[in-house]
Protein backbone atom coordinates (compact mmCIF):
# COMPACT_ATOMS: atom_id res chain seq x y z
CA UNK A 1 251.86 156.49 156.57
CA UNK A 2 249.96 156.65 153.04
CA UNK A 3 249.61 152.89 151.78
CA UNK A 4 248.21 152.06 148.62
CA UNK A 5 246.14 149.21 147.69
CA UNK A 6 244.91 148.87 151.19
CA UNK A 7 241.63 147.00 150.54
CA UNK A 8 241.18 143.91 150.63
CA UNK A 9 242.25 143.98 154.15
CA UNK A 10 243.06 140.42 155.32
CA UNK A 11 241.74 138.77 151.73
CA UNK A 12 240.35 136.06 153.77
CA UNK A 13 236.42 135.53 154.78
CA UNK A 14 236.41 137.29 158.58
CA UNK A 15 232.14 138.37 157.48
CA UNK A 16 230.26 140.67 160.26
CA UNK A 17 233.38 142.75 161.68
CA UNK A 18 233.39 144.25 165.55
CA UNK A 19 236.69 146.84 166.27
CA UNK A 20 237.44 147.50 169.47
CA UNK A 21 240.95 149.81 170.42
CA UNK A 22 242.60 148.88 173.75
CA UNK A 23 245.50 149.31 175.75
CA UNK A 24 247.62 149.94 172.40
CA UNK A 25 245.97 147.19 169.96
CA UNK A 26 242.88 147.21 168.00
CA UNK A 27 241.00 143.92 168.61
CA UNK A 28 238.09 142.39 165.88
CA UNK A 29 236.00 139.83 166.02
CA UNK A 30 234.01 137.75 163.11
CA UNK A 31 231.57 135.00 162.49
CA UNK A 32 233.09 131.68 162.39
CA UNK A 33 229.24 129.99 162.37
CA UNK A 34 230.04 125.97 162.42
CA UNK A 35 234.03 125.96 162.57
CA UNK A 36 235.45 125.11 165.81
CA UNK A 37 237.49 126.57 167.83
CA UNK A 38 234.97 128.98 167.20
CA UNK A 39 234.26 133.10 167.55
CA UNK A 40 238.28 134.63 166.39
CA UNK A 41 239.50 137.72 167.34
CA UNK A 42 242.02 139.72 165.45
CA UNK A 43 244.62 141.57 166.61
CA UNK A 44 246.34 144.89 164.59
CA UNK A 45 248.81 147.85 165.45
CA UNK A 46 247.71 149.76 162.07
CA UNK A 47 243.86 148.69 161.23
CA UNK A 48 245.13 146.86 157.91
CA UNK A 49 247.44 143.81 159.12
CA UNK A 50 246.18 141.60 161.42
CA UNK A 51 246.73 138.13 163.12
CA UNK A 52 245.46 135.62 165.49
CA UNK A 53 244.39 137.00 169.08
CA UNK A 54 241.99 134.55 170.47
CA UNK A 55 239.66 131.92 170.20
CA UNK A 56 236.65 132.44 172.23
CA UNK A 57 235.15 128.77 172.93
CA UNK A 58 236.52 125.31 171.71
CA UNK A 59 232.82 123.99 171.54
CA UNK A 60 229.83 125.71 172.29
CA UNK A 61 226.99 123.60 173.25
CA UNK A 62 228.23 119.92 172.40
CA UNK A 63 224.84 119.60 170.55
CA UNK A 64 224.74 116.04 168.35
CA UNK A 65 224.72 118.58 165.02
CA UNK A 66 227.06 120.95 166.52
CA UNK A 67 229.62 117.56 166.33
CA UNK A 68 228.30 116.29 162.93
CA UNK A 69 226.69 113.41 164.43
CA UNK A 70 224.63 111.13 161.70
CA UNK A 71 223.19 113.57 158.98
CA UNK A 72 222.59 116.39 161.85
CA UNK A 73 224.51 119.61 160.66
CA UNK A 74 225.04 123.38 161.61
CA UNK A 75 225.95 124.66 158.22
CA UNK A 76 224.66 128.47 157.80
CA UNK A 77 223.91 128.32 161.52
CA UNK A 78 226.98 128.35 164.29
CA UNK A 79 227.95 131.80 165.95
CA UNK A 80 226.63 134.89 163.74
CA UNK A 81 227.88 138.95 164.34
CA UNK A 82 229.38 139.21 167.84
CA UNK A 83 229.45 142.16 169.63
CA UNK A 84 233.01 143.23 171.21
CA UNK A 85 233.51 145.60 173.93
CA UNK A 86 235.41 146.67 176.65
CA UNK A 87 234.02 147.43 180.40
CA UNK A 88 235.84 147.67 183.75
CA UNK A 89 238.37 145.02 183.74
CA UNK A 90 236.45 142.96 180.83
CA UNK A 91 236.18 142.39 177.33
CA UNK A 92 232.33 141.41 176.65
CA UNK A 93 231.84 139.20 173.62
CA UNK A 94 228.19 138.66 172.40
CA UNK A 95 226.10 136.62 169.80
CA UNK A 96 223.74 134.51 168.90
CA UNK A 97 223.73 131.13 167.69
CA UNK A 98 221.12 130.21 164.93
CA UNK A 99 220.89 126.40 165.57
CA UNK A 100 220.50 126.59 169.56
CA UNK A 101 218.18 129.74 169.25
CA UNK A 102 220.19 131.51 172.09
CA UNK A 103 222.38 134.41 173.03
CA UNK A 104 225.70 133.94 174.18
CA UNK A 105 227.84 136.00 176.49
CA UNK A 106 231.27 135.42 177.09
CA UNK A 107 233.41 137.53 179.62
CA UNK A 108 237.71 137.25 179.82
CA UNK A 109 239.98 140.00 181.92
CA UNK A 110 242.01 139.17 178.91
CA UNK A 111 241.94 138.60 175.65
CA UNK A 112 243.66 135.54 175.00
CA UNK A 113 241.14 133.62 177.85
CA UNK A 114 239.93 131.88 179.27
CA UNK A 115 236.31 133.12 178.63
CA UNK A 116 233.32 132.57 181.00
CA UNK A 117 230.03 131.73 179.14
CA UNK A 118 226.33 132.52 180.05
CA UNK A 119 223.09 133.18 178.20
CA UNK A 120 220.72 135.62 178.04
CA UNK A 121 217.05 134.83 177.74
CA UNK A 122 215.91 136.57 174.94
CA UNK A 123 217.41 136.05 171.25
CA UNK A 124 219.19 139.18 169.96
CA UNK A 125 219.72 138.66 165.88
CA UNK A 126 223.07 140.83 164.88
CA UNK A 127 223.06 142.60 168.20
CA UNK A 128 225.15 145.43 169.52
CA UNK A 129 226.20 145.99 173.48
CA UNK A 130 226.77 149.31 174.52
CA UNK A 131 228.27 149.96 177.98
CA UNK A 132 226.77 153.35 178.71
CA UNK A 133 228.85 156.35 180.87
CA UNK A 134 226.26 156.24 183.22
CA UNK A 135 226.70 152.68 183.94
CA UNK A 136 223.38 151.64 182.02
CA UNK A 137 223.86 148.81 179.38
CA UNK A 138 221.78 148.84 176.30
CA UNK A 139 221.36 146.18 173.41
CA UNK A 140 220.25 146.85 169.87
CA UNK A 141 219.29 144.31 167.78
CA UNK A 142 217.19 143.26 165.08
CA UNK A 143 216.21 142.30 161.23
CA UNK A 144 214.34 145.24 159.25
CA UNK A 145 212.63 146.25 162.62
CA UNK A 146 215.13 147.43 164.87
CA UNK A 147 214.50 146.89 169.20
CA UNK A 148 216.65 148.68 171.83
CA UNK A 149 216.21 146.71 175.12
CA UNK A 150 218.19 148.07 178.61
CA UNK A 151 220.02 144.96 180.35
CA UNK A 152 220.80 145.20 183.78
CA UNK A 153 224.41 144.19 185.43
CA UNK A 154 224.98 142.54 188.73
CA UNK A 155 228.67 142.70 189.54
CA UNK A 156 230.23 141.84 186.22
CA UNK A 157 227.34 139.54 184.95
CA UNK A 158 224.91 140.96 182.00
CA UNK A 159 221.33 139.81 182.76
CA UNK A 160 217.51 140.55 180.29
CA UNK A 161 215.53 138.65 182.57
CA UNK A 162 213.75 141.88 184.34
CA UNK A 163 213.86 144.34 181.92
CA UNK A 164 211.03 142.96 178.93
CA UNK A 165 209.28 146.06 179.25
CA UNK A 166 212.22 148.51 178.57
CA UNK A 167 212.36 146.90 174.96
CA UNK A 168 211.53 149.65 172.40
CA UNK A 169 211.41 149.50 168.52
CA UNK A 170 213.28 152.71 167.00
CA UNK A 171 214.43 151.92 163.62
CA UNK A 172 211.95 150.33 160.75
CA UNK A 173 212.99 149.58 157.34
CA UNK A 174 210.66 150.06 154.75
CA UNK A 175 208.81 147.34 152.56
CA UNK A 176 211.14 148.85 149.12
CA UNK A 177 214.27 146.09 150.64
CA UNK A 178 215.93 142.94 149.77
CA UNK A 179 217.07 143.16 153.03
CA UNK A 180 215.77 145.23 155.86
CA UNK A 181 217.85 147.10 158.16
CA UNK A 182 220.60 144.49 160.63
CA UNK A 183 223.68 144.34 161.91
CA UNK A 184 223.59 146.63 164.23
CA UNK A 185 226.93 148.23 165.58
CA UNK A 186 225.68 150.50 168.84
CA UNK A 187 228.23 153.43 170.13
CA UNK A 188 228.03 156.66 172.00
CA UNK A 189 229.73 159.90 170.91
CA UNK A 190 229.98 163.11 172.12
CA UNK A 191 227.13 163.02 173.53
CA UNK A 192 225.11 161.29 170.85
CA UNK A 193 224.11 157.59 170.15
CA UNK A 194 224.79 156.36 166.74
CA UNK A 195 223.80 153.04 164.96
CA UNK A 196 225.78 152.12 161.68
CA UNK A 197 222.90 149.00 159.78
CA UNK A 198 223.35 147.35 156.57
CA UNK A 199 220.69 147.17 154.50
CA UNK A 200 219.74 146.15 150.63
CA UNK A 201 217.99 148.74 148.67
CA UNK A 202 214.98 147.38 145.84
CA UNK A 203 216.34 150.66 144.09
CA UNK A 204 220.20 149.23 143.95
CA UNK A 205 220.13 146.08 144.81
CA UNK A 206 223.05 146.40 146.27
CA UNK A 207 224.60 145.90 150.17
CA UNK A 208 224.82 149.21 151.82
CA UNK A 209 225.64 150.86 155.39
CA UNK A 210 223.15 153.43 156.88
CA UNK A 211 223.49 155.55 160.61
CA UNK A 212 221.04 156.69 162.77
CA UNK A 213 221.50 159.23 165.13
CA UNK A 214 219.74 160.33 168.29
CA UNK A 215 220.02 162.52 171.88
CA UNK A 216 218.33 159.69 173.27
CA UNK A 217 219.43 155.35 173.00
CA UNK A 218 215.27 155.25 172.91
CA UNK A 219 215.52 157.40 170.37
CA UNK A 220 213.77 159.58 168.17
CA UNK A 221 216.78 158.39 165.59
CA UNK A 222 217.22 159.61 162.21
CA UNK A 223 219.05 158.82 159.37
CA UNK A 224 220.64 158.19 156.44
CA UNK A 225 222.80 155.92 153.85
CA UNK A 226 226.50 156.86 154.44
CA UNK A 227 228.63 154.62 152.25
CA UNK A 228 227.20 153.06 148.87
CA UNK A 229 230.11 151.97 147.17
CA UNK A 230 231.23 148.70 145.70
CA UNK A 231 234.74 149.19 145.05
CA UNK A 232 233.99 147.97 141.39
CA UNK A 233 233.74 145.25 141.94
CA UNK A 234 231.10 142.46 141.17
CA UNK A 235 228.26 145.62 142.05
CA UNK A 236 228.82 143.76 145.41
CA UNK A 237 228.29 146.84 148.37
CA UNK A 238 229.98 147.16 151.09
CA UNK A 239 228.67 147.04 154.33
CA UNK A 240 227.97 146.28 158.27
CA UNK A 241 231.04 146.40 160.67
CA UNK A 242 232.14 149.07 163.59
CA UNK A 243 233.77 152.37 163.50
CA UNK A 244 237.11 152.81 165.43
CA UNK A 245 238.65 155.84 166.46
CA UNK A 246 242.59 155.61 167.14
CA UNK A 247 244.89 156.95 169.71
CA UNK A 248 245.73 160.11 166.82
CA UNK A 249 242.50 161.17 166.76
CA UNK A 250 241.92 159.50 163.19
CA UNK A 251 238.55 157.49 162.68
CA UNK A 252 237.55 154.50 160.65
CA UNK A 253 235.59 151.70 159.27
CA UNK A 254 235.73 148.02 158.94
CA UNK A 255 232.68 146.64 157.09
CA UNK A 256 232.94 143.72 154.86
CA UNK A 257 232.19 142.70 150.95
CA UNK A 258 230.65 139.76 149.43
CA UNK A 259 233.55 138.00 147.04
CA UNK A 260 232.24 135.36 145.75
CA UNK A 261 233.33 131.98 146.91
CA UNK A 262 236.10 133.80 148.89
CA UNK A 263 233.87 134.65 151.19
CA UNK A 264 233.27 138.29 152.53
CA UNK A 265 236.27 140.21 152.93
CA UNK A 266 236.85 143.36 155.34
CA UNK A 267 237.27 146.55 154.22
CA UNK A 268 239.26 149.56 155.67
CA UNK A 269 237.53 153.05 155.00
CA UNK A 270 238.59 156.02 156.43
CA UNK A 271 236.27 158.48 158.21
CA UNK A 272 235.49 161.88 158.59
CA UNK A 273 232.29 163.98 159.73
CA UNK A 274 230.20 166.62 158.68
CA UNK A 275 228.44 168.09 161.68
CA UNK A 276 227.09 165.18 163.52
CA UNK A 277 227.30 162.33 160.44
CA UNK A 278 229.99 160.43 159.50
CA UNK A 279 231.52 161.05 155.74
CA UNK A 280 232.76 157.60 154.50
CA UNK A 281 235.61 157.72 152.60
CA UNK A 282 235.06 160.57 150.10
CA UNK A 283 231.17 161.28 150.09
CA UNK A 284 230.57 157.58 150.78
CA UNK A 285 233.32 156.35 148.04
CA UNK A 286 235.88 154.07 148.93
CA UNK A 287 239.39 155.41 148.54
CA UNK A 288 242.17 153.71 146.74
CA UNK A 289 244.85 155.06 148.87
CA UNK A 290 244.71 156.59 152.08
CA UNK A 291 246.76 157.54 155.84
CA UNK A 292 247.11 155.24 158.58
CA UNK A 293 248.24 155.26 161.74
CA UNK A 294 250.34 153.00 162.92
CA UNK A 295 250.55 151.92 166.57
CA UNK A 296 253.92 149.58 166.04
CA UNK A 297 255.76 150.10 162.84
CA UNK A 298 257.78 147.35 162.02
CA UNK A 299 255.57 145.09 164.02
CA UNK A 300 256.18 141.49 162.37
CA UNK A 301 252.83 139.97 161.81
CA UNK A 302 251.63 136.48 162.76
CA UNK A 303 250.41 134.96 159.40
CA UNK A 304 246.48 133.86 159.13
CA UNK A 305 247.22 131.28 156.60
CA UNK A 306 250.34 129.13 156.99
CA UNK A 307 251.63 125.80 155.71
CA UNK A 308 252.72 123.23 158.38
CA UNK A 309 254.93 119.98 158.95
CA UNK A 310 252.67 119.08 161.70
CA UNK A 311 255.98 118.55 164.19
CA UNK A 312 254.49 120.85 166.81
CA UNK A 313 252.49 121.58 169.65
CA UNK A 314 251.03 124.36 170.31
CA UNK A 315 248.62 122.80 173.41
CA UNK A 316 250.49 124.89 175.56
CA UNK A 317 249.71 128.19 174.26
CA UNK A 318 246.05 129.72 174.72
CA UNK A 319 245.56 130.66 171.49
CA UNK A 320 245.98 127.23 169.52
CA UNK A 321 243.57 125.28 168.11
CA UNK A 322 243.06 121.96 169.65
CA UNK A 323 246.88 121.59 169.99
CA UNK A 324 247.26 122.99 166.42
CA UNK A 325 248.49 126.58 164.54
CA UNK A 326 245.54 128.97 164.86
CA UNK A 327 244.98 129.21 161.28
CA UNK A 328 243.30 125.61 161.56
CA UNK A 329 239.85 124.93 162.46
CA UNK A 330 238.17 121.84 162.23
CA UNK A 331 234.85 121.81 160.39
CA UNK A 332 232.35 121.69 163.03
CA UNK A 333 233.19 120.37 166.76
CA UNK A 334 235.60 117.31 166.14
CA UNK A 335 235.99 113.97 167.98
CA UNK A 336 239.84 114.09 169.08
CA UNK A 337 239.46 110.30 169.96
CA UNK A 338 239.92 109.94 166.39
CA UNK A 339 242.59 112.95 165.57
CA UNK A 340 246.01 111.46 166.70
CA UNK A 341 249.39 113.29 165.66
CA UNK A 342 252.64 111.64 165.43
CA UNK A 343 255.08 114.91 166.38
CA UNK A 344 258.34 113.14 165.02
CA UNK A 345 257.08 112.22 161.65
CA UNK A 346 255.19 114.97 160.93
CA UNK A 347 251.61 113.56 160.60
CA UNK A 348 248.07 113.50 161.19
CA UNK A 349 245.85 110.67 161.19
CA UNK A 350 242.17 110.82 161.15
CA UNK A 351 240.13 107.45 161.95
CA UNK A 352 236.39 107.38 160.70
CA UNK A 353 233.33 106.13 162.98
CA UNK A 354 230.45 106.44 161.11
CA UNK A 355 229.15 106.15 157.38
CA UNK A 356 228.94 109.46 155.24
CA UNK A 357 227.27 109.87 152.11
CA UNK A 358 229.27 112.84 151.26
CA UNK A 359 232.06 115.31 152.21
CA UNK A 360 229.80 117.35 154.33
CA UNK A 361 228.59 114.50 156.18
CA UNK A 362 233.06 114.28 157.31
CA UNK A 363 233.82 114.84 160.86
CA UNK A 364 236.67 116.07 161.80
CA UNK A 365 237.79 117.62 158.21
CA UNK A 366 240.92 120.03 159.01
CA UNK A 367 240.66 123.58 157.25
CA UNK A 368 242.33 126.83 156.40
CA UNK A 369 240.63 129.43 155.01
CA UNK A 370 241.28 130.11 150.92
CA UNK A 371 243.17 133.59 150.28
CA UNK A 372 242.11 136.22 147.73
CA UNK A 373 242.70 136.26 144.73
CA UNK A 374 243.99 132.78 144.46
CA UNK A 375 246.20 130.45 146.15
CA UNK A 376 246.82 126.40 146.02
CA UNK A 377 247.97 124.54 148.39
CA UNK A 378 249.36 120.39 148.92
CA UNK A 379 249.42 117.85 151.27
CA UNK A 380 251.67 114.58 151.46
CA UNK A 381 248.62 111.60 152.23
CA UNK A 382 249.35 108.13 152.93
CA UNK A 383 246.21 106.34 152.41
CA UNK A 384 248.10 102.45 153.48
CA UNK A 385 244.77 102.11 156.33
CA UNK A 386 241.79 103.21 154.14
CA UNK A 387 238.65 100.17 153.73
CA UNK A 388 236.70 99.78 150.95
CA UNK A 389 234.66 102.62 150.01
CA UNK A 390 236.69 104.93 151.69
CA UNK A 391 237.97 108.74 150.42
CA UNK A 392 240.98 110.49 151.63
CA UNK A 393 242.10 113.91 150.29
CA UNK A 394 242.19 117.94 149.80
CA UNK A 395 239.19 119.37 149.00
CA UNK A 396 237.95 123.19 148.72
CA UNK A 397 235.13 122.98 150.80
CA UNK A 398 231.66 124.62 150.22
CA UNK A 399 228.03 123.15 149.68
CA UNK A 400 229.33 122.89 145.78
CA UNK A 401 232.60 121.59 146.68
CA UNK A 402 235.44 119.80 144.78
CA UNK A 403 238.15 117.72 145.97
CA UNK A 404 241.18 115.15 144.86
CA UNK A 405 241.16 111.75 146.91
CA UNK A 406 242.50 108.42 147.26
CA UNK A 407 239.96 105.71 147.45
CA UNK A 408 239.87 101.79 147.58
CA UNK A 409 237.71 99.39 145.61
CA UNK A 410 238.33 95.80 145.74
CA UNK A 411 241.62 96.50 147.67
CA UNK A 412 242.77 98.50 144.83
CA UNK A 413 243.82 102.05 145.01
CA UNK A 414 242.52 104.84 142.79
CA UNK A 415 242.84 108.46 142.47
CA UNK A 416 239.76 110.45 142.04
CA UNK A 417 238.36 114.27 141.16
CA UNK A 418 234.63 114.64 142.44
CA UNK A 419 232.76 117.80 142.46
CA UNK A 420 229.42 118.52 143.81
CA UNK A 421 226.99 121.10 142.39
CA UNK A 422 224.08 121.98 144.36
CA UNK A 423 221.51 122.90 141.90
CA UNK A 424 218.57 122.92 143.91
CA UNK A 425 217.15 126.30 146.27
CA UNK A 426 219.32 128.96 144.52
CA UNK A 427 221.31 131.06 146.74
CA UNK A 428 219.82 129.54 149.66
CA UNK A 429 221.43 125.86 148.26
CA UNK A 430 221.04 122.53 150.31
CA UNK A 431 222.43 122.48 153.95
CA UNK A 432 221.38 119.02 154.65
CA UNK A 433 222.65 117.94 151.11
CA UNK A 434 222.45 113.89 151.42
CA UNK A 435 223.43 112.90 147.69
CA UNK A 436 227.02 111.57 146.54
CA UNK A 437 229.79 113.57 144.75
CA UNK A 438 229.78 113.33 140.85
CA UNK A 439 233.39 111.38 139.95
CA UNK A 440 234.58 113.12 137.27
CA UNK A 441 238.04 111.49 136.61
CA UNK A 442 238.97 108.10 138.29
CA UNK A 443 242.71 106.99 137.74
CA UNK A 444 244.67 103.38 138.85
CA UNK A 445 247.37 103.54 141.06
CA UNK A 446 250.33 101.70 142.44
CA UNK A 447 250.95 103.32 145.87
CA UNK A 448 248.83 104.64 148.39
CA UNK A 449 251.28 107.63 148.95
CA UNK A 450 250.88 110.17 146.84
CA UNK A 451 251.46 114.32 147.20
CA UNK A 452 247.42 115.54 146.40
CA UNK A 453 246.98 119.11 145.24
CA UNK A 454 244.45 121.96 144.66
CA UNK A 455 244.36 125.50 143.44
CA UNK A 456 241.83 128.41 142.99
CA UNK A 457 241.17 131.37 141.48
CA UNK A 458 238.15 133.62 142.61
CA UNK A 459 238.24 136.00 139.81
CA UNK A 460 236.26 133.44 138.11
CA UNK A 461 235.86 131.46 141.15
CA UNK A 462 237.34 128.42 139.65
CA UNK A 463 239.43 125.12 141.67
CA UNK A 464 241.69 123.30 139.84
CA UNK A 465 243.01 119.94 141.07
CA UNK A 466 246.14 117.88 140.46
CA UNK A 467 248.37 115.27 141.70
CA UNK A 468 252.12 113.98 141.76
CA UNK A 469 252.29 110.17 140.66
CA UNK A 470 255.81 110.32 142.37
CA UNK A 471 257.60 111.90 145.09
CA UNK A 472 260.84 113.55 143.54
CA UNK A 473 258.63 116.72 142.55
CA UNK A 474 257.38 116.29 139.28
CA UNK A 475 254.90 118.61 137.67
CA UNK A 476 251.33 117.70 138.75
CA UNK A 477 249.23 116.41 136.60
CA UNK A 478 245.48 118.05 135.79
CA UNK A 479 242.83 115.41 137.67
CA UNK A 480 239.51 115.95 136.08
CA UNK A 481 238.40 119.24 135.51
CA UNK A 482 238.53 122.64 136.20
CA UNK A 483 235.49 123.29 139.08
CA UNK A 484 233.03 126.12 139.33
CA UNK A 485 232.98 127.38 143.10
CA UNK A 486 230.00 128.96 144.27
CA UNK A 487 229.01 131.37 147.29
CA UNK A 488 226.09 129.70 148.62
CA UNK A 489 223.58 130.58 152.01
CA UNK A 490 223.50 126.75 152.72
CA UNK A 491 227.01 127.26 154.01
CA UNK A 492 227.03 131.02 154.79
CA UNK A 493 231.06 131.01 154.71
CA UNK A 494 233.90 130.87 152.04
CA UNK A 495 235.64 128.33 150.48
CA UNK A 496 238.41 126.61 152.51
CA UNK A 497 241.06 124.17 151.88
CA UNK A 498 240.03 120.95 153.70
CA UNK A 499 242.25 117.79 154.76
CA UNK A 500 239.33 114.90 155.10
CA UNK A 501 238.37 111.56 155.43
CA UNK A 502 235.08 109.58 155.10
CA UNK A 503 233.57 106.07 155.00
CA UNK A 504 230.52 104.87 152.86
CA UNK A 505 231.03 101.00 153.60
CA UNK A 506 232.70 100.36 156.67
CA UNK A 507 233.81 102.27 159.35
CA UNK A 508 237.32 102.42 161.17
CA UNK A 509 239.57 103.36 158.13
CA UNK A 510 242.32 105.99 158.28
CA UNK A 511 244.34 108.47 156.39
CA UNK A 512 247.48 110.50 157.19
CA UNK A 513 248.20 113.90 156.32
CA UNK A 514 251.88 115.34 156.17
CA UNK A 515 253.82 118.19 154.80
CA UNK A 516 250.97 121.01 154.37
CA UNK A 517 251.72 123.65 151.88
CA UNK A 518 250.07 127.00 151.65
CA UNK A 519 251.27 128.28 148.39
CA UNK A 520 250.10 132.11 147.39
C-alpha cells in the first residue's frame, strides 16, 4: 500500500530502535533507561503500527537507586540501545546499563518470556550482536572509537571472558564532532558486513546516520554519511536504528528524531541500494509518502497509550506490567507493598514510606508516555488519607516538570500548580535535583475529591494544567500557568503523564487514583 504521512511512526519516545523480522512479525526494541518493567519490544505486521510485545525484566538489579531509595536515583542511566536478534531457537537481547557499569544478556525461545539473564564481563556502550553464518558471534560497540570483539558460545550461552585479545578498533571518528561515531547496528549481507553509526557533524551540527562497509567483520571498513535529513523539522537529524528487510524483498529503516520534550520518535525510511551502499529514502531525504508492505492487513492494533478504570488484571498475562495494561510503567523499580488496587471500585492507592523533597525523589509514580503532537489526559483522586505536607496528583514528568496536586496544611485541603525549572548544567540539567517545586497557584478547597487534569502541546512544548471543582463535568478551570517543558540529558527520556504521591513531613499518607483518561 502507499500511505501518506507515515512519519512520526508511533509519536511516542521508543529512542535507540533494534528491528528484527521473524516468523511473520517484525519485532523492535528501545531504551526504557529507569522505567520498570523495563527493555519493551514492539510488535508490527507493516513497519508503521505497532503495539506491546514484551517486557524483558521487571527489575534488573534491585540496586537501592534502581528502587529510588533515599535521594539515590537512575535518571539518564537504566538500560541504553539493546541489541535484538534471532539465533537457533532464541531471541538474544543485549545492553548495557549505565548505573551498574555492566552488560546484560537476556535469552527467551519466545518473545513474550520469560527471559534468562547473564552478564558479560566487559562493558559494550551502544553495542551490536551479530550471529555470524559460520557460527562465529561478533560484537561492535563503541563511542567515537569503534571496537569489534569475537564472543564465544557454549551451548546457547554468549560468553567475552577468553576472547580480550580478538578485540580490534575499526572505525574512528574524527576530532571535527559533537558526537563521535555510536550506536552501532552490526549485520551481514550478501556477503558483506555493514555498520549503520550516528554521529554529529561540527560542520552541521546536526544528528546523522553513516555505514561502513567491509569483506572482513575486522575490517578494513569504509564509509560514508547515508541519510542527513531532518524532516524540517527543529534542524533535529535523524539517526541510529536497524535496517529490516521484509518477506517482499522491500528494505527499510527505523532510526529515531529528537522532538523536544516528546522525546525521540522513530522514523520509517525506505531503502534502496546503489551497488553495495544503501540509498536512504531519496539520496538520503526522507520521503513524505511511500509503499509498504503489509504482513496482516486489517490487523487491529493493540494501543500504546490507553486510558483505564483500573477494574482489571492483567497478572495473568506475560506481557502486563506488574498486574497492570502494558502502556504503564512505574518510574523506576516500585515497592508493591505500597501499590494496592481495589478491582471493584476502580482504584489505586499508593502509600508513602519515606520523605521526598521533590517529585523525582516519588517512588512508585505510575506513567504513560505523552503522545505527539499533544494530548491531555485526567484522573479521578481522592486525597481523604493524605498527612500534612503531603502532594497527590498528575504531573508531566521530566527534570523541569509540572504537575496539579492536592495537598494538606493544617488539616486543610488545597489545590496546587508547581513547576520546576532546572536552570543549572544546560542540556546536561540536574539528575540528583534535591530542591522543592516553585507553587505557582495555591487554591482552598472543600473536598478532597476532585477530577485533576493536564494537557500538552510539543509544538511549543508547553503543559497546561486544570481542575474540576465538581464532579458533574464542568469545564476545568486554568490552575496556574501555562509550563515550559524541556528535553533535558538529566532525564534522557520524554515527558510522561505521571499519577504520584509524596511526603515532606510524615510518612504513611495515601492517595487514590480512579478513572484514567487518555484524551488525544
Amino acid at each position: 500500500m502507499n500511505t501518506q504521512n507515515i512519519n512520526p511512526i508511533t509519536k511516542l519516545d521508543y529512542p535507540d530502535p533494534d528491528v528484527i523480522y521473524f516468523d511473520g512479525a517484525y519485532y523492535m526494541v528501545s531504551t526504557t533507561m529507569y522505567f520498570m518493567p523495563g527493555c519493551e519490544i514492539l510488535r508490527s505486521y507493516d513497519l508503521v503500527n505497532w503495539e506491546h510485545a514484551s517486557f524483558v525484566y521487571d527489575r534488573l538489579d534491585g540496586t537501592p537507586s534502581q528502587k529510588l531509595q533515599g535521594k539515590e536515583n537512575i535518571y539518564g542511566q537504566g538500560m541504553w540501545a539493546a541489541s535484538l536478534r534471532y539465533n537457533k531457537g532464541l531471541f538474544y537481547i543485549c545492553f548495557v546499563a549505565n548505573d551498574t557499569h555492566k552488560t546484560y544478556i537476556f535469552t527467551s525461545a519466545s518473545i513474550e518470556g520469560p527471559w534468562e539473564k547473564y552478564t558479560l564481563e566487559g562493558f559494550y556502550h551502544d553495542n551490536s550482536i551479530l550471529f555470524d553464518d559460520d557460527g562465529r558471534v561478533y560484537i561492535v560497540y563503541g563511542n567515537k572509537n569503534i571496537f569489534i570483539k569475537e564472543l564465544t558460545i557454549s551451548g546457547e550461552k554468549l560468553s567475552d571472558s577468553d576472547t580480550h585479545d580478538t578485540e580490534k578498533l575499526i572505525i574512528s571518528d574524527a576530532d571535527d564532532a559533537y558526537l563521535g561515531y555510536e550506536g552501532s547496528h552490526f549485520y551481514k549481507i550478501n556477503g558483506k558486513y555493514y555498520i549503520f553509526l550516528i554521529h554529529i557533524p561540527k560542520s552541521t551540527g546536526k544528528r546523522t546516520e553513516s555505514c561502513f562497509i567491509s569483506n572482513s567483520p575486522f575490517g578494513p571498513y569504509t564509509g560514508k554519511d547515508v541519510c542527513d535529513d531532518d524532516r524540517n523539522y527543529r534542524s533535529s537529524g535523524v539517526a541510529q536504528g536497524g535496517i529490516i528487510k521484509t518477506p517482499g524483498g522491500k528494505w527499510y529503516s527505523i532510526l529515531f528524531q529528537d522532538s523536544g520534550a516528546v522525546g525521540r520518535i522513530p522514523i520509517l525510511i525506505p531503502v534502496t541500494w546503489d551497488g553495495d551502499f544503501p540509498v536512504f529514502g531519496k539520496n538520503g531525504i526522507i520521503p513524505e509518502a511511500f509503499d509498504i508492505e503489509d504482513l496482516k492487513p486489517g490487523y487491529d492494533y493493540s494501543p500504546l497509550i490507553s486510558g483505564d478504570d483500573f477494574k482489571c488484571d492483567y497478572s495473568a498475562k506475560a506481557t502486563s506490567s506488574f498486574g497492570f495494561k502494558p502502556c504503564w510503567q512505574f518510574n523506576h523499580e516500585p515497592d508493591l507493598s505500597l501499590v494496592k488496587r481495589d478491582f471493584a471500585k476502580g482504584a489505586v492507592t499508593i502509600t508513602t514510606d519515606k520523605l521526598s523533597s521533590n517529585l523525582t525523589q516519588a517512588k512508585n509514580t505510575l506513567t504513560q508516555r505523552t503522545l505527539f503532537p499533544g494530548c491531555a489526559s485526567s484522573v479521578l483522586i481522592d486525597a481523604t488519607n493524605l498527612k500534612d505536607g503531603d502532594y497527590a496528583g498528575l504531573c508531566v514528568l521530566e527534570s523541569c516538570y509540572g504537575f496539579i496536586a492536592i495537598t494538606k496544611r493544617s488539616g486543610n485541603y488545597y489545590l496546587v500548580m508547581g513547576k520546576r525549572d532546572i536552570t543549572s548544567g544546560g542540556i546536561f540539567g540536574e539528575r540528583h535535583d534535591d530542591e522543592p517545586f516553585d507553587e505557582m497557584e495555591c487554591v482552598k478547597i472543600d473536598t478532597p475529591i476532585v477530577r485533576l487534569q493536564a494537557d500538552v502541546e510539543f509544538d511549543n512544548d508547553t503543559a497546561i494544567f486544570g481542575y474540576y471543582e465538581k464532579m458533574d463535568n464542568a469545564t476545568p478551570k486554568k490552575l496556574g500557568i501555562t509550563h515550559k517543558l524541556q528535553f533535558k540529558l538529566d532525564h534522557f527520556t520524554g515527558a510522561r503523564f505521571g499519577l504520584f504521591i509524596y511526603s515532606t513531613e510524615t510518612i504513611g499518607g495515601s492517595a487514590s487514583f480512579a478513572d484514567y483518561k487518555y484524551l488525544t
